[in-house]
C-alpha atoms as a PDB file:
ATOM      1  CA  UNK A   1     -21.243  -1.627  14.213  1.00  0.00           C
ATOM      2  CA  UNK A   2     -20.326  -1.104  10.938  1.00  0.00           C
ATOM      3  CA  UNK A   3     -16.403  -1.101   9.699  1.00  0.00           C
ATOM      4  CA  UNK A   4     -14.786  -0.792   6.693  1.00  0.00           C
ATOM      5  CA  UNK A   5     -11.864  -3.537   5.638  1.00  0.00           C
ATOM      6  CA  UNK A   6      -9.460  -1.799   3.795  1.00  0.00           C
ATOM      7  CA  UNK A   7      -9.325  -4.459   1.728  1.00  0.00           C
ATOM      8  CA  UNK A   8     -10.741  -6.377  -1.936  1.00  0.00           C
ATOM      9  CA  UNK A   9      -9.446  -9.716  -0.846  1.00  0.00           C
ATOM     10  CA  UNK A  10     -12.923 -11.693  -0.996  1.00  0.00           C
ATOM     11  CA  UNK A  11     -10.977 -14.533  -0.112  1.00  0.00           C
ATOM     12  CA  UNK A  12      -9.806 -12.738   3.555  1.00  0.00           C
ATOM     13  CA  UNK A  13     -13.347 -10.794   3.823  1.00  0.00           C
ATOM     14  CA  UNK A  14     -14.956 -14.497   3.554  1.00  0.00           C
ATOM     15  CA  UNK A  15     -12.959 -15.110   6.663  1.00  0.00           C
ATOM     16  CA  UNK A  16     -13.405 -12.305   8.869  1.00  0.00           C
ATOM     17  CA  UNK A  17     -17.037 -12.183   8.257  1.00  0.00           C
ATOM     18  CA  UNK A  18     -17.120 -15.710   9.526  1.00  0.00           C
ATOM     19  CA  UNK A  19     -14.506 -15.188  12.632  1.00  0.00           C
ATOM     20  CA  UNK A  20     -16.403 -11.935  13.444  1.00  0.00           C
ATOM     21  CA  UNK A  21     -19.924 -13.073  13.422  1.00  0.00           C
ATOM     22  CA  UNK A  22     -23.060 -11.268  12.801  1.00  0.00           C
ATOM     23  CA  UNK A  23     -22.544  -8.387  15.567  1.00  0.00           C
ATOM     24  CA  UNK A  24     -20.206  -6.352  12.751  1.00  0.00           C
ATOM     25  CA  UNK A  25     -21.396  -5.410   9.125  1.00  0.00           C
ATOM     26  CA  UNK A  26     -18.145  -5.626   7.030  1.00  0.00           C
ATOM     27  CA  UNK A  27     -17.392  -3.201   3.987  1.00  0.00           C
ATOM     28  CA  UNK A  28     -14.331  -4.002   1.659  1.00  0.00           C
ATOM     29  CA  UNK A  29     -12.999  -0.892  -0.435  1.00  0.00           C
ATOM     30  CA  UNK A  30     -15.251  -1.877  -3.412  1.00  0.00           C
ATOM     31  CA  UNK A  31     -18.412  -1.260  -1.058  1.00  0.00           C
ATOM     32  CA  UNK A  32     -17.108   2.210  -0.656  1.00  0.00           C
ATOM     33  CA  UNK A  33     -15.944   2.937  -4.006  1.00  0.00           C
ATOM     34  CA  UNK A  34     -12.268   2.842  -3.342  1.00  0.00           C
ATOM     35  CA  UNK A  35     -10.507   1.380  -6.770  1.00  0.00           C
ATOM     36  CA  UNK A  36      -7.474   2.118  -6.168  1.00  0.00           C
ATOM     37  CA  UNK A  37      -4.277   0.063  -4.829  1.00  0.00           C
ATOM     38  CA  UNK A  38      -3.371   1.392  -1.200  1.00  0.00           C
ATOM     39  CA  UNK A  39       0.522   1.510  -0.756  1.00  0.00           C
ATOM     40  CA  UNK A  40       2.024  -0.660   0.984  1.00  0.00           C
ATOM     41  CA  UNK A  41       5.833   0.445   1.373  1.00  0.00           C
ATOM     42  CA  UNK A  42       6.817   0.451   5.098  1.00  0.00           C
ATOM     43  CA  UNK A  43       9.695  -1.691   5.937  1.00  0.00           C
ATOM     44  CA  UNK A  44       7.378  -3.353   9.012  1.00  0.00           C
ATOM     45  CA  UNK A  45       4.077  -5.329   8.894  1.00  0.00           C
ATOM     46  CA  UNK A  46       2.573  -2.890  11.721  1.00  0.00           C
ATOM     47  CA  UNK A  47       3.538  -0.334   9.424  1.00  0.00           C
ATOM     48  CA  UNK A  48       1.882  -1.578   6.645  1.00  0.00           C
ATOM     49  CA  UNK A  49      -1.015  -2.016   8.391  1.00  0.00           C
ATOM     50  CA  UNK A  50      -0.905   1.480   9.629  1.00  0.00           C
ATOM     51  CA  UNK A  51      -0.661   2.915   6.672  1.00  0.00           C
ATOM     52  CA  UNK A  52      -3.676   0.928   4.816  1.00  0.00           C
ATOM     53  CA  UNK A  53      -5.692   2.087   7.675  1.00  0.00           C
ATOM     54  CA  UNK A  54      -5.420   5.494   7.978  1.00  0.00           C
ATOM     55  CA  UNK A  55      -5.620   5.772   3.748  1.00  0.00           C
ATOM     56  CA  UNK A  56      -8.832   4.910   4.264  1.00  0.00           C
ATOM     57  CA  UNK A  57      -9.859   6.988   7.236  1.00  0.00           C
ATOM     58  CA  UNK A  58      -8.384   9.816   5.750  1.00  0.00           C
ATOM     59  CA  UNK A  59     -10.238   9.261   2.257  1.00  0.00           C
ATOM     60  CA  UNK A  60     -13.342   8.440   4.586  1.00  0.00           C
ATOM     61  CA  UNK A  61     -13.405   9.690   7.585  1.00  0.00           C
ATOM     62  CA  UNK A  62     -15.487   5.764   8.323  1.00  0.00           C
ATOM     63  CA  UNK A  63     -13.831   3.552  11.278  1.00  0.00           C
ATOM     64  CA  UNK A  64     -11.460   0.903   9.465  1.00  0.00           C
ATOM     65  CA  UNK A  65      -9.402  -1.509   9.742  1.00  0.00           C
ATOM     66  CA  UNK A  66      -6.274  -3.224   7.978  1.00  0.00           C
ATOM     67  CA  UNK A  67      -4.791  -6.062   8.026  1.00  0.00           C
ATOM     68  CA  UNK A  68      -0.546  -7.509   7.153  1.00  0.00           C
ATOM     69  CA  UNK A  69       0.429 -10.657   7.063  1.00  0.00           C
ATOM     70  CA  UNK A  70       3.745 -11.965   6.427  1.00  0.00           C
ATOM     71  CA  UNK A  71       5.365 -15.768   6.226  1.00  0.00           C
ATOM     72  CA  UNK A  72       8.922 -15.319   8.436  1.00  0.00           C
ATOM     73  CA  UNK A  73      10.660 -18.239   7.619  1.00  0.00           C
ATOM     74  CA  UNK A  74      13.680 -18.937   9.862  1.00  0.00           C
ATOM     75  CA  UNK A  75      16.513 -20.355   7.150  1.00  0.00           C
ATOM     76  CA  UNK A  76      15.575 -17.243   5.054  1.00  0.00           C
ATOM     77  CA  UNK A  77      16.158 -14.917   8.073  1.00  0.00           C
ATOM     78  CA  UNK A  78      12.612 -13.982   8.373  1.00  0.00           C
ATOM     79  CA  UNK A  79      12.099 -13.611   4.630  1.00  0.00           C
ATOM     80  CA  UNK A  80       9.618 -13.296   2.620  1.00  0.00           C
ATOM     81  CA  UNK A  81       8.314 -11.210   5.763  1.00  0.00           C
ATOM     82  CA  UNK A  82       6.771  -8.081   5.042  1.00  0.00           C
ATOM     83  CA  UNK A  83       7.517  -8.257   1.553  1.00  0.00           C
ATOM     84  CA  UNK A  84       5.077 -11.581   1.244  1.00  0.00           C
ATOM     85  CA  UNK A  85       2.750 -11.036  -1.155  1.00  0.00           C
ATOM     86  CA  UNK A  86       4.943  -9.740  -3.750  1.00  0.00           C
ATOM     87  CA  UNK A  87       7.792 -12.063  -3.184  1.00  0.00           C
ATOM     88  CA  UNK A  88       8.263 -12.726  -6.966  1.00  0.00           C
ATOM     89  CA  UNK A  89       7.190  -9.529  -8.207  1.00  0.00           C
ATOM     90  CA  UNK A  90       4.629  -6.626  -8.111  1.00  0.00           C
ATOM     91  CA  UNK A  91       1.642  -8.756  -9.349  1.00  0.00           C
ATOM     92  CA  UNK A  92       1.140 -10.638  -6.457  1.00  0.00           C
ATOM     93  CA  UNK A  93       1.413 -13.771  -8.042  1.00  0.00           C
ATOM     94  CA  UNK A  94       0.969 -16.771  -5.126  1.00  0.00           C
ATOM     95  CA  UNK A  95       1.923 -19.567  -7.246  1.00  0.00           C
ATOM     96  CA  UNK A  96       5.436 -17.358  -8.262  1.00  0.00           C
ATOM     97  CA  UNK A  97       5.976 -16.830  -4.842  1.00  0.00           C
ATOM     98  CA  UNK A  98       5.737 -20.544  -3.592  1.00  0.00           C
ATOM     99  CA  UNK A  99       7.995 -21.299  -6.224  1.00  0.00           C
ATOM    100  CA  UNK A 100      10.652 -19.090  -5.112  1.00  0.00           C
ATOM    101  CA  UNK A 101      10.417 -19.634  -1.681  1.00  0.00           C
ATOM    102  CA  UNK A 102      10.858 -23.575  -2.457  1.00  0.00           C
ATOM    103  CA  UNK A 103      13.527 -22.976  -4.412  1.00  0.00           C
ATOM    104  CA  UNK A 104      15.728 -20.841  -1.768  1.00  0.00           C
ATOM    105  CA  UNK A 105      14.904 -23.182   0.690  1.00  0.00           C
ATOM    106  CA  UNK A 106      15.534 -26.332  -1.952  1.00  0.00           C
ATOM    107  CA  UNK A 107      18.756 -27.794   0.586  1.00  0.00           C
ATOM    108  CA  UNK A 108      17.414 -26.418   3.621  1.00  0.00           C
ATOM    109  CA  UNK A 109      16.962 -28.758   6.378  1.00  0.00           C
ATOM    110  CA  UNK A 110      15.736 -26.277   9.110  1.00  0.00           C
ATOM    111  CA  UNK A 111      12.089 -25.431   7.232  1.00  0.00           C
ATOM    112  CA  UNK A 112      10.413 -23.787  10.481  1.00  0.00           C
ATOM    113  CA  UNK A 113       8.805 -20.762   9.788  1.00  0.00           C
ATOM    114  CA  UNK A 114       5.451 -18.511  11.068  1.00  0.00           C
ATOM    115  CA  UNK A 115       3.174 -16.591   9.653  1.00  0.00           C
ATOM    116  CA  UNK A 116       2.382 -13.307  11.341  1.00  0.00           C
ATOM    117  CA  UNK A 117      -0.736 -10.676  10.939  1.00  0.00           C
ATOM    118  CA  UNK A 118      -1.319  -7.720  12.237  1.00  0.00           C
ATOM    119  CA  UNK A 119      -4.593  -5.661  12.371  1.00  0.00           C
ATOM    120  CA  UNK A 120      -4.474  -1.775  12.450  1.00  0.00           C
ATOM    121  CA  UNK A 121      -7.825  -0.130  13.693  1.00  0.00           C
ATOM    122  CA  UNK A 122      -8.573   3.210  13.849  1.00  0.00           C
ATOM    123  CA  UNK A 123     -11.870   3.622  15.921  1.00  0.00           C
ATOM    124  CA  UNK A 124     -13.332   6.923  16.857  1.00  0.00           C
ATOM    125  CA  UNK A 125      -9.818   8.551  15.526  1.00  0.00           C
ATOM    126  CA  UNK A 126      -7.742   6.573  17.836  1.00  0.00           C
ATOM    127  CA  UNK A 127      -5.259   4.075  16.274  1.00  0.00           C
ATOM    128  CA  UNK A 128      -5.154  -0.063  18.205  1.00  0.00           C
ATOM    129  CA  UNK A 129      -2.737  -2.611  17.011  1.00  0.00           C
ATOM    130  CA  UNK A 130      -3.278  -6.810  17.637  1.00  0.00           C
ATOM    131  CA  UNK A 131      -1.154  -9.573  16.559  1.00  0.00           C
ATOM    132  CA  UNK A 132      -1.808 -12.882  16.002  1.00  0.00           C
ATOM    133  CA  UNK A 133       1.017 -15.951  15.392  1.00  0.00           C
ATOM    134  CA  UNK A 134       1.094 -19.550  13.830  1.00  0.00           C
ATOM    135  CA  UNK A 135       4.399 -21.504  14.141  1.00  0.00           C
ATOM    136  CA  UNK A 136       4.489 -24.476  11.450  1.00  0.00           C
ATOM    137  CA  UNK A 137       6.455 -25.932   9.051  1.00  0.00           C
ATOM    138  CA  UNK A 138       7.139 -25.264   4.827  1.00  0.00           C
ATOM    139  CA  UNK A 139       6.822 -28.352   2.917  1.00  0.00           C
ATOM    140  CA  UNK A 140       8.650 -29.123  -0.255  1.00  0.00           C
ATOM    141  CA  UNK A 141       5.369 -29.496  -2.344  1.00  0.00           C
ATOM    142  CA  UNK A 142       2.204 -27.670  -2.499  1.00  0.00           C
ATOM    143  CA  UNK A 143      -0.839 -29.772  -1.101  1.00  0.00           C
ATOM    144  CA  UNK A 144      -4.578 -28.612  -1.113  1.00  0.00           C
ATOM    145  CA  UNK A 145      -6.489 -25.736  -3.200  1.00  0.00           C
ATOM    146  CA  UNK A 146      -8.669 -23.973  -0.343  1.00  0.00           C
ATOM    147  CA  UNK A 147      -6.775 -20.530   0.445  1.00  0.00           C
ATOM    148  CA  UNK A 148      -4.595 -18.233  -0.588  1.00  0.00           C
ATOM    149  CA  UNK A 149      -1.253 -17.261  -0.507  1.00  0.00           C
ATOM    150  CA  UNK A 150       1.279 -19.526   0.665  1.00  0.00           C
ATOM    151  CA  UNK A 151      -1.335 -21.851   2.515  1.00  0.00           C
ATOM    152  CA  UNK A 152      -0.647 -24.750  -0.051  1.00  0.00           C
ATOM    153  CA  UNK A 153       3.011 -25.439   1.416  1.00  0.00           C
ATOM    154  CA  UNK A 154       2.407 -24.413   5.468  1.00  0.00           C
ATOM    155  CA  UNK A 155       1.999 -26.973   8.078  1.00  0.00           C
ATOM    156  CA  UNK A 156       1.003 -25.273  11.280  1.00  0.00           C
ATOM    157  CA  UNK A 157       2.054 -27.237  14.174  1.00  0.00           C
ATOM    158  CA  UNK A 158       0.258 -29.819  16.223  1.00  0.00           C
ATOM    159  CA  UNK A 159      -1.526 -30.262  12.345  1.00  0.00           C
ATOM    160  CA  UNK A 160      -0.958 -32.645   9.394  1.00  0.00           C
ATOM    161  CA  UNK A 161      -2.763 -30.541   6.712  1.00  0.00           C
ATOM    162  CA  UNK A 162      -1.623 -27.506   5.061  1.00  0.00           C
ATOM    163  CA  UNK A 163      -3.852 -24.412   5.492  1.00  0.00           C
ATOM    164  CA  UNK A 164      -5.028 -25.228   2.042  1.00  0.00           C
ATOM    165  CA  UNK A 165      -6.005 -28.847   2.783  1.00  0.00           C
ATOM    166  CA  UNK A 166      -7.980 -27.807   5.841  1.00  0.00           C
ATOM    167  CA  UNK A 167     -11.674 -26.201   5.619  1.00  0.00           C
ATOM    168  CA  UNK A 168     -12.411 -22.832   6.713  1.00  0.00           C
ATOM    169  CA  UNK A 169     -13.519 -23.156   9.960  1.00  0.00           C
ATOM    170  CA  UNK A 170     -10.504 -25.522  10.804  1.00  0.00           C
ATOM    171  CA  UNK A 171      -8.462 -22.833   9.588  1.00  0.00           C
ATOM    172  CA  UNK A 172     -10.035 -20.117  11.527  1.00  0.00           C
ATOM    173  CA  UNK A 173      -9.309 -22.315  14.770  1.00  0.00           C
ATOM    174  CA  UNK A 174      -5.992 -21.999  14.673  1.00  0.00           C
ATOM    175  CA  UNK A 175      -4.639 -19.441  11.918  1.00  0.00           C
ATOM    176  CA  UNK A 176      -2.508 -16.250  12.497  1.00  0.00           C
ATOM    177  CA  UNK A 177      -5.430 -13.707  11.242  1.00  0.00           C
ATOM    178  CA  UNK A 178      -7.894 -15.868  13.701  1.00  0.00           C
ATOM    179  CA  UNK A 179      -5.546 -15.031  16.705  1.00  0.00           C
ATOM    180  CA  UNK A 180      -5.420 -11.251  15.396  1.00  0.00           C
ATOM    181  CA  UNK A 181      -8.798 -10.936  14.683  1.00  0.00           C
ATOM    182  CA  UNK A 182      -9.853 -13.154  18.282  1.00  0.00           C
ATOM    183  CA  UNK A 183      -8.069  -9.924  19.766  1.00  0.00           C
ATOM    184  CA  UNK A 184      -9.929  -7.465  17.237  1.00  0.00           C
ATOM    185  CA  UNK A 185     -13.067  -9.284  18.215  1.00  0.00           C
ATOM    186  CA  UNK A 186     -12.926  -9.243  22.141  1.00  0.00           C
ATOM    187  CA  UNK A 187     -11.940  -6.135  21.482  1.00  0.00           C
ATOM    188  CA  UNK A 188     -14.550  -4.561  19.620  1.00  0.00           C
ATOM    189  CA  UNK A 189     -17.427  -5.846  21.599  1.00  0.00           C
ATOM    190  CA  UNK A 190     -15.864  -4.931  25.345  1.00  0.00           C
ATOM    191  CA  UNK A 191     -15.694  -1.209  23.369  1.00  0.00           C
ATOM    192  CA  UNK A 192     -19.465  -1.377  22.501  1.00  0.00           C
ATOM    193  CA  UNK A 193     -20.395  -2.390  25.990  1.00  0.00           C
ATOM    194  CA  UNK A 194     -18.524   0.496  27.365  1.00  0.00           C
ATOM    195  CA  UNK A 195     -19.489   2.902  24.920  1.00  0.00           C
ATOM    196  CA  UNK A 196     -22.934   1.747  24.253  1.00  0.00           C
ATOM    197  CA  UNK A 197     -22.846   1.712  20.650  1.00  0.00           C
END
């Protein structure tokens, strides 16, 4: 089965290619000659998701998929949320956007937080929706250089690495787009076995 990701993270298409397995061949938006930046204005991460998604069917008619993540971090009232990546700003800076969540949370004793994805789907024209959680911890220093984002300061629980400390397939054990894309996964392959495709 072939999907598209409506994506150019390679970092994020390096994972899902290795959390989906060989069964799936995975095209990002460069594959399919889409250059330019999807919006992503909806006040919800399912919304954002949505809306990726169906860009790309509509441009495509091809069955894709899109993914949101946001870091909810309790003391900030669930903030940075859906407005993670560009926390500091439109150019998605990560190391901006570490810096200003340290900063707000600088006296904070409470520094429990989650990270939260959600994959859209649209398969065959019909839209699916799966979530995926890790609960963890923000640190008051970055620690590791392996992934993206805000991994350098979160401590999921039950761990004593950040998610960039830990390699990939440790990650993918116990991440928030591993639990989404676990669900995307079973998913996917109880649909081929009913549909024989």
């Amino acid at each position: 089965m072939t999907l598209v990701f409506a994506s150019n993270n390679q970092y994020k298409k390096r994972e899902i290619n290795s959390l989906l397995g060989n069964s799936f061949t995975i095209l990002s938006l460069h594959d399919i000659n889409i250059i330019e930046d999807i919006p992503e204005e909806e006040a919800e991460i399912e919304g954002n998701a949505l809306a990726k998604a169906r860009f790309v069917h509509k441009a495509t008619g091809l069955n894709v998929f899109a993914d949101d993540t946001g870091l909810e971090i309790a003391a900030l009232n669930g903030l940075p949320g859906v407005h993670s990546a560009r926390f500091a700003g439109e150019n998605k800076d990560s190391s901006a956007n570490i810096e200003k969540v340290l900063s707000m949370l600088e006296n904070a004793k409470n520094r429990e937080a989650r990270f939260r994805t959600v994959i859209a789907l649209i398969l065959d024209k019909k839209e699916y929706l799966f979530e995926g959680i890790v609960n963890g911890t923000i640190l008051r220093e970055k620690k590791g250089t392996k992934g993206f984002g805000y991994d350098p300061v979160f401590v999921p629980v039950g761990k004593n690495q950040t998610f960039a400390e830990m390699e990939l397939s440790e990650k993918n054990r116990v991440s928030h787009r591993a639990r989404a894309f676990e669900k995307l996964k079973e998913f996917l392959y109880q649909y081929q076995l009913l549909n024989n495709k």
